[in-house]
C-alpha atoms as a PDB file:
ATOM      1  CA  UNK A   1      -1.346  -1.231   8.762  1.00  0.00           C
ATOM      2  CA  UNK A   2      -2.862  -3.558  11.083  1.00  0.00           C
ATOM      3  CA  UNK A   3      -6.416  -3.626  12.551  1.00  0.00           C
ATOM      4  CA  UNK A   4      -5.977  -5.040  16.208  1.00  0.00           C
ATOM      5  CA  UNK A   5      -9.012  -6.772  17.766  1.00  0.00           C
ATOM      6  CA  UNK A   6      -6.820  -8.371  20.090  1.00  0.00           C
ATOM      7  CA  UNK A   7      -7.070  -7.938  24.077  1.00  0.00           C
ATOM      8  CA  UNK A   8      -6.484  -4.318  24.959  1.00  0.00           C
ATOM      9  CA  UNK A   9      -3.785  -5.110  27.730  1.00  0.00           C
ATOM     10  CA  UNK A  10      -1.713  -6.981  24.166  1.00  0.00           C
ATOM     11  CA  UNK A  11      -1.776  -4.293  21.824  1.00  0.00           C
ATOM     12  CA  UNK A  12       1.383  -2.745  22.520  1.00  0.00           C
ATOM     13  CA  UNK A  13       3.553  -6.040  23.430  1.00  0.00           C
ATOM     14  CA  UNK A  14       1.992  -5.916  19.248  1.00  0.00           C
ATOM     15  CA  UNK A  15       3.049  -3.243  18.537  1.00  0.00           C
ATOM     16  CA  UNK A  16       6.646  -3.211  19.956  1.00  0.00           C
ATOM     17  CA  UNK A  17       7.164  -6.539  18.432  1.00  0.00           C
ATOM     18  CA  UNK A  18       6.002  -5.567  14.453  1.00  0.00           C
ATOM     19  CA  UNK A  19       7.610  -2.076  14.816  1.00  0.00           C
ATOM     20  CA  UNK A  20      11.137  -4.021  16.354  1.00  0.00           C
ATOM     21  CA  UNK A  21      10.884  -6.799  13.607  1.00  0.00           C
ATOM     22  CA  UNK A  22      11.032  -3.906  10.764  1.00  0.00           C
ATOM     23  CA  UNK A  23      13.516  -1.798  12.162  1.00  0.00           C
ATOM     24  CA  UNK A  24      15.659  -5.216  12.083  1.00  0.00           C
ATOM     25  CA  UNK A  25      14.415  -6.154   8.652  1.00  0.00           C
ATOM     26  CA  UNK A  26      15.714  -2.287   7.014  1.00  0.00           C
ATOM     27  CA  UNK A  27      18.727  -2.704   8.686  1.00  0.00           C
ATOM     28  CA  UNK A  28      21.761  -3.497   6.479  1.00  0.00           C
ATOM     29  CA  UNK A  29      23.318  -7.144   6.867  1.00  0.00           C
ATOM     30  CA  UNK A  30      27.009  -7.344   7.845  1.00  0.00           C
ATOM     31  CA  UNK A  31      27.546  -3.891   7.930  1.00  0.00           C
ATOM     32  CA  UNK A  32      29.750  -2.467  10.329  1.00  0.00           C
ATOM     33  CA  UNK A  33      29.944   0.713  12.259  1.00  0.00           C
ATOM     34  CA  UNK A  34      27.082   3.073  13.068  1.00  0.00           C
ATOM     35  CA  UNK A  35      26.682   4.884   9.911  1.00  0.00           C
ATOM     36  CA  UNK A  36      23.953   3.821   8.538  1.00  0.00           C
ATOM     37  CA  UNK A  37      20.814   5.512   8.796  1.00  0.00           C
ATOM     38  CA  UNK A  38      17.283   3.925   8.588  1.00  0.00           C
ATOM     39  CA  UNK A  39      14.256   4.735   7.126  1.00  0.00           C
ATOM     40  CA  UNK A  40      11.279   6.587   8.938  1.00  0.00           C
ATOM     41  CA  UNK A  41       8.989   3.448  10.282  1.00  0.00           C
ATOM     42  CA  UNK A  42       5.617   3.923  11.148  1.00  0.00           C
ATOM     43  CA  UNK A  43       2.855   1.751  12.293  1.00  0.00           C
ATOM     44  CA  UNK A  44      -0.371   2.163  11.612  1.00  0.00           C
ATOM     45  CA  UNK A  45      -3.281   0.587  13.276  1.00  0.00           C
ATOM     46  CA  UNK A  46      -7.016   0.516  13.584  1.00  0.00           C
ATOM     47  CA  UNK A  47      -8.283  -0.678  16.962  1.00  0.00           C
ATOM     48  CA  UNK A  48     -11.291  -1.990  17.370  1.00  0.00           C
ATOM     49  CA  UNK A  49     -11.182  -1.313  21.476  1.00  0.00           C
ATOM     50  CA  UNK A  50     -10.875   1.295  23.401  1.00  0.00           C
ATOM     51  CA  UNK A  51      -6.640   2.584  23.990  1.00  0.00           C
ATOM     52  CA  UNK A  52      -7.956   4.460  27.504  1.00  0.00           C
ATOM     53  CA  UNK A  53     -11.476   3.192  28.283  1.00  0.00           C
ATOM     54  CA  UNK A  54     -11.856   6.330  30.315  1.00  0.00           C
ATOM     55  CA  UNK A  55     -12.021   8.534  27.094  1.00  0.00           C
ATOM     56  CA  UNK A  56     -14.714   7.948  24.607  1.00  0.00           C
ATOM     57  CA  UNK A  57     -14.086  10.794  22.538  1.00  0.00           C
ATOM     58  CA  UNK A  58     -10.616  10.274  21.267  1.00  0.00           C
ATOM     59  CA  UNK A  59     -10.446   8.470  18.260  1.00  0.00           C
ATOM     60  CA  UNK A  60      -7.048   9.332  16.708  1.00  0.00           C
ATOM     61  CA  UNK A  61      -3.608   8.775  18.619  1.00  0.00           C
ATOM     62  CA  UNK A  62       0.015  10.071  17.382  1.00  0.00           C
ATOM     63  CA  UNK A  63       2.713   8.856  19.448  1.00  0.00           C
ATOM     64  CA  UNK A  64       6.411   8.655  19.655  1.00  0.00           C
ATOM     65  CA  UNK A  65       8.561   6.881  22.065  1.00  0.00           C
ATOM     66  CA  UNK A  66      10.439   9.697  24.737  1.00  0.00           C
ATOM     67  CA  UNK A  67      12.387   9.558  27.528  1.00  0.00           C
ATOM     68  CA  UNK A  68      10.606   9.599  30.489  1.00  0.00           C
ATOM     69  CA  UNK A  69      13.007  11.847  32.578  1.00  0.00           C
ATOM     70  CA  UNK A  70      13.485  15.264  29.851  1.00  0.00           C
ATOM     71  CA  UNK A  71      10.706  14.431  27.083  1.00  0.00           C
ATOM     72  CA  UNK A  72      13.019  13.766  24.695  1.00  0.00           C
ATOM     73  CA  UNK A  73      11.984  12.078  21.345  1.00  0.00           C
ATOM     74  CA  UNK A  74      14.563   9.077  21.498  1.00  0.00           C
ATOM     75  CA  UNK A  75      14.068   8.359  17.814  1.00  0.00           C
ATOM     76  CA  UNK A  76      11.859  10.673  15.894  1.00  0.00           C
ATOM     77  CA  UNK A  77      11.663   8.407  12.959  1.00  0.00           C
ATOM     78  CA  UNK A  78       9.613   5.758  14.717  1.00  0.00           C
ATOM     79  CA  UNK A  79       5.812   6.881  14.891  1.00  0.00           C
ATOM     80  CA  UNK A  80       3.145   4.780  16.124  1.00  0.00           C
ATOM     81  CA  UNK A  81      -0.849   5.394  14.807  1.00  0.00           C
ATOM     82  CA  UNK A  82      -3.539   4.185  16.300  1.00  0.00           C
ATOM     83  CA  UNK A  83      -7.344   4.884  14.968  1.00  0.00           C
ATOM     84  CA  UNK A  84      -9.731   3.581  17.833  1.00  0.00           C
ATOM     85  CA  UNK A  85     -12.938   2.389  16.011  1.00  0.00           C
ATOM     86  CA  UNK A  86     -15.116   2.385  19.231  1.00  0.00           C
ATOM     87  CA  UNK A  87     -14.534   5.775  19.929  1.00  0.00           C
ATOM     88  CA  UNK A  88     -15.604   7.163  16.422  1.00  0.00           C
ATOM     89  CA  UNK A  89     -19.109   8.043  16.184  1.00  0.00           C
ATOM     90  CA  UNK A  90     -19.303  11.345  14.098  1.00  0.00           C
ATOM     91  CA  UNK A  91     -21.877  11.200  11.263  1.00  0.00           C
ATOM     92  CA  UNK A  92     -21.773  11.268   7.704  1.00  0.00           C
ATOM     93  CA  UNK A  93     -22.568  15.006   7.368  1.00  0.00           C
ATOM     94  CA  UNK A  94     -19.604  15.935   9.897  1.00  0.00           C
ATOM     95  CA  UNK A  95     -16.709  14.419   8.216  1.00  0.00           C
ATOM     96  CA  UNK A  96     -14.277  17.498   8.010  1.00  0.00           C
ATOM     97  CA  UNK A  97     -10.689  15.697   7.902  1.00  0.00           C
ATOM     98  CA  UNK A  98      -9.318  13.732   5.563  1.00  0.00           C
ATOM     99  CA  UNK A  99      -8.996  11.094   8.894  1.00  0.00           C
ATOM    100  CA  UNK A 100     -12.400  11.593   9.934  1.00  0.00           C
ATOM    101  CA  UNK A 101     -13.528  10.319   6.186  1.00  0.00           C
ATOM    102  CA  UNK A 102     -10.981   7.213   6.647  1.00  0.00           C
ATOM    103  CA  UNK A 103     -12.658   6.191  10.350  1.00  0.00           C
ATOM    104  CA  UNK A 104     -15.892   6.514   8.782  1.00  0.00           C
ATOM    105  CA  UNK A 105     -14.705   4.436   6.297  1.00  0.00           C
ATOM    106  CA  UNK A 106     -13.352   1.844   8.692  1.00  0.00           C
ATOM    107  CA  UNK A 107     -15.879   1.635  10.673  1.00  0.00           C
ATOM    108  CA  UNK A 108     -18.820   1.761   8.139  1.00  0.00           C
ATOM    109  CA  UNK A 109     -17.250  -0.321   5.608  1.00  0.00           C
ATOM    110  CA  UNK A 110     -19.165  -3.534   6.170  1.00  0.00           C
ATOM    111  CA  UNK A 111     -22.715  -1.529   6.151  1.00  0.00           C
ATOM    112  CA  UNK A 112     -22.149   0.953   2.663  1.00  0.00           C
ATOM    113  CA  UNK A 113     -23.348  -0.544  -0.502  1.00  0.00           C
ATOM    114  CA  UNK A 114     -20.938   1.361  -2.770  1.00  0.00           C
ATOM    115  CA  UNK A 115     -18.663   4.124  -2.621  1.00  0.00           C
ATOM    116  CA  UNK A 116     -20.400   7.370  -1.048  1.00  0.00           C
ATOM    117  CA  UNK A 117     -19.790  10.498  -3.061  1.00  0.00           C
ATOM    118  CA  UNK A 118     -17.862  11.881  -0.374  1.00  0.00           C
ATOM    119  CA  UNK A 119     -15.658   8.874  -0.955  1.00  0.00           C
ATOM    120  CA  UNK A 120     -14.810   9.648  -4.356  1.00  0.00           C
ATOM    121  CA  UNK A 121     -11.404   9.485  -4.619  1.00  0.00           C
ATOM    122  CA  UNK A 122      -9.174   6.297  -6.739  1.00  0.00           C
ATOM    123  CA  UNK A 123      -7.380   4.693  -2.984  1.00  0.00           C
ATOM    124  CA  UNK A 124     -11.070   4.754  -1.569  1.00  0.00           C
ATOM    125  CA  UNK A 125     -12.527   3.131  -4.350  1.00  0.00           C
ATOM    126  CA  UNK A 126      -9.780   0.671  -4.767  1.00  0.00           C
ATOM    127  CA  UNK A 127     -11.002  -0.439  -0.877  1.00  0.00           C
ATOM    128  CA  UNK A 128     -14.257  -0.872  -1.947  1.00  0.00           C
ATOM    129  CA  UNK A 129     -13.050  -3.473  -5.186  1.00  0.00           C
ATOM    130  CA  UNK A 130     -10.380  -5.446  -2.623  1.00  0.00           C
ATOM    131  CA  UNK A 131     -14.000  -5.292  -0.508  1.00  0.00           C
ATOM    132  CA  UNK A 132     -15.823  -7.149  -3.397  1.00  0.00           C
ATOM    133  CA  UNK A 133     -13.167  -9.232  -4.163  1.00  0.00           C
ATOM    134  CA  UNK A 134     -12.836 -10.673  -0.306  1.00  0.00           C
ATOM    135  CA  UNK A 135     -16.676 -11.541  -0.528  1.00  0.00           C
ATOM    136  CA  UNK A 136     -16.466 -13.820  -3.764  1.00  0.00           C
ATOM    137  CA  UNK A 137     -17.410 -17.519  -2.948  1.00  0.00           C
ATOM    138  CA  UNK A 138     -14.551 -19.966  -3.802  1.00  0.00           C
ATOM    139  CA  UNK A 139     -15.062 -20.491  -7.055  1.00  0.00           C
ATOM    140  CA  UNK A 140     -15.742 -16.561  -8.055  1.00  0.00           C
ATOM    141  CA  UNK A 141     -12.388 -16.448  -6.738  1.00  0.00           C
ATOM    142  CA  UNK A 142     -10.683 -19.173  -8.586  1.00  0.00           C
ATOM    143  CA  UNK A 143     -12.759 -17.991 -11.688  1.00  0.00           C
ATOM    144  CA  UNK A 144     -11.689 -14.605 -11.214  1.00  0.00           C
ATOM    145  CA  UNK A 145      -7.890 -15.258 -10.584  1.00  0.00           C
ATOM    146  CA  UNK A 146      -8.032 -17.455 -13.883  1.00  0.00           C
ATOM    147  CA  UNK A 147      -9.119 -14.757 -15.641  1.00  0.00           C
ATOM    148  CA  UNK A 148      -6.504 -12.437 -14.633  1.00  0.00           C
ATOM    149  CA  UNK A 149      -4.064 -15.016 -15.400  1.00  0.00           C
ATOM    150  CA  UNK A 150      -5.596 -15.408 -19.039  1.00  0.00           C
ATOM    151  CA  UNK A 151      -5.264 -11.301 -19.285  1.00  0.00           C
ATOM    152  CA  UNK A 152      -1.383 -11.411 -17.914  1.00  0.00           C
ATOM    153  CA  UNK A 153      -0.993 -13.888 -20.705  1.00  0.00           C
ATOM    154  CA  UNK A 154      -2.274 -12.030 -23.779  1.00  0.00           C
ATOM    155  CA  UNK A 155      -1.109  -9.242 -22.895  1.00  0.00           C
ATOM    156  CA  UNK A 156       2.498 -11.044 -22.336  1.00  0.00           C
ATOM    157  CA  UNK A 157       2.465 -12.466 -25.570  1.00  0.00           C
ATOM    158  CA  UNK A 158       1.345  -8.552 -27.091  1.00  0.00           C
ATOM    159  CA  UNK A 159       3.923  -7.230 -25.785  1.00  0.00           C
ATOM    160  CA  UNK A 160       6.019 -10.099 -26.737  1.00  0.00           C
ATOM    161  CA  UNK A 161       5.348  -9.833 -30.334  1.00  0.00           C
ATOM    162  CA  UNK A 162       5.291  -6.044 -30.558  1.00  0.00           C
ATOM    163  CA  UNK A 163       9.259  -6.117 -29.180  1.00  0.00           C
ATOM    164  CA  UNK A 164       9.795  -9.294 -31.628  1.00  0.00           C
ATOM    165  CA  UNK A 165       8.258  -7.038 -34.201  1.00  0.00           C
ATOM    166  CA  UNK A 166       9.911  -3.897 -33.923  1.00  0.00           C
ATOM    167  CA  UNK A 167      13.226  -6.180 -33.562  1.00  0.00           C
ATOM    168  CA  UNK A 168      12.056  -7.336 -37.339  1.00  0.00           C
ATOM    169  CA  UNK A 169      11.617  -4.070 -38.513  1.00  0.00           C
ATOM    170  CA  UNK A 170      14.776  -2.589 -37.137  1.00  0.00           C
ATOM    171  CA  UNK A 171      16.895  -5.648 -38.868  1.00  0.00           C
ATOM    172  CA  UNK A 172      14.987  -5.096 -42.204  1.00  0.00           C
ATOM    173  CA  UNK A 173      15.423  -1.294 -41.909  1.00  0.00           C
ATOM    174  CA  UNK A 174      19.284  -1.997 -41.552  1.00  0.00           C
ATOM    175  CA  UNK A 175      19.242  -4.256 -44.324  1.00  0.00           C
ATOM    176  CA  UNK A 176      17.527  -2.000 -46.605  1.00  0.00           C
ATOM    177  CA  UNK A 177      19.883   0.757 -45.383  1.00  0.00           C
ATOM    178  CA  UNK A 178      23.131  -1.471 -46.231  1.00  0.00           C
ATOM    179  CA  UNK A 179      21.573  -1.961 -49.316  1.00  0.00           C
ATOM    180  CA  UNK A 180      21.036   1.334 -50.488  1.00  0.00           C
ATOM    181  CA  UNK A 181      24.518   2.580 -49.637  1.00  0.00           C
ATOM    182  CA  UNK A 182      25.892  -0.477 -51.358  1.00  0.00           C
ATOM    183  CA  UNK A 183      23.943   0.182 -54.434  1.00  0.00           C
ATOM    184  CA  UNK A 184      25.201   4.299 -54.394  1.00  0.00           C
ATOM    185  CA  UNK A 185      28.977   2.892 -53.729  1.00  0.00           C
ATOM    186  CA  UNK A 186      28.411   0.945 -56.880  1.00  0.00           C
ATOM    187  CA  UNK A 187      27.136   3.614 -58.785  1.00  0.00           C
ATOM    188  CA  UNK A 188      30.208   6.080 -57.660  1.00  0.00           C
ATOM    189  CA  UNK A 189      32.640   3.405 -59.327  1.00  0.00           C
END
């Protein structure tokens, strides 16, 4: 997912050029033939200009690349998204689509205090903590990062000595059993 404030007339030398530089990435190294089949690739961006600035209304664009002389979808795999920020401007009270909540979203982000109820699902409210996280100062940040580091740790070494532990008790259990059948071979002499 990109979000493309670049020059209007760029945006799809952009777009070619990420969507191109995956396909190549997925494909297989030093395979031969023509067997192999790729992934579905799509790319997913959120403009902030406006695609056709003739049309103010649409905000949402599905495309696929076709030939132009039958319409043909040359590879229906490869879908290209575009959300045009500019073009967005339905309220709060007229979000009806799942996509009309994420453009509000998107283009509201930077204005909303916390998550609207609207908004309450767990991906929106994840945006809203990678939001609070990308406004620490400096030092928030390297405080914050050391403390997840600290967690990864402790909880490392938990899970460390709970494995270690349970490793223990599986060699004393085995003892114990070798011992007891040991003990009732002796007694059957």
């Amino acid at each position: 997912v990109l979000r493309l404030d670049c020059p209007a007339d760029e945006w799809d030398a952009i777009a070619v050029s990420y969507t191109s530089g995956t396909i190549s990435r997925l494909t297989k190294r030093g395979r031969t033939g023509n067997d192999y089949e790729l992934p579905p690739v799509y790319f997913v961006a959120v403009l902030g200009f406006r695609l056709d600035p003739s049309n103010r209304a649409k905000y949402y664009y599905s495309a696929k690349i076709i030939d132009e002389f039958d319409q043909e979808v040359l590879y229906p795999k490869l879908s290209y998204k575009m959300f045009v920020l500019p073009n967005f401007n339905k309220p709060l009270t007229g979000l009806d689509t799942i996509i009309d909540q994420w453009m509000y979203l998107m283009k509201h982000l930077d204005e909303m205090e916390g998550l609207p109820k609207y908004l309450d699902k767990r991906i929106f409210s994840r945006i809203f903590v990678i939001g609070e996280l990308a406004s620490l100062t400096p030092e928030e940040k390297m405080s914050y990062i050391s403390n997840l580091e600290q967690k990864r740790v402790y909880n490392a070494t938990i899970a460390y000595a709970e494995k270690e532990g349970m490793k223990k008790g599986l060699e004393k259990g085995k003892l114990e059993e070798r011992a007891r059948i040991e003990s009732i071979a002796l007694g059957m002499k």
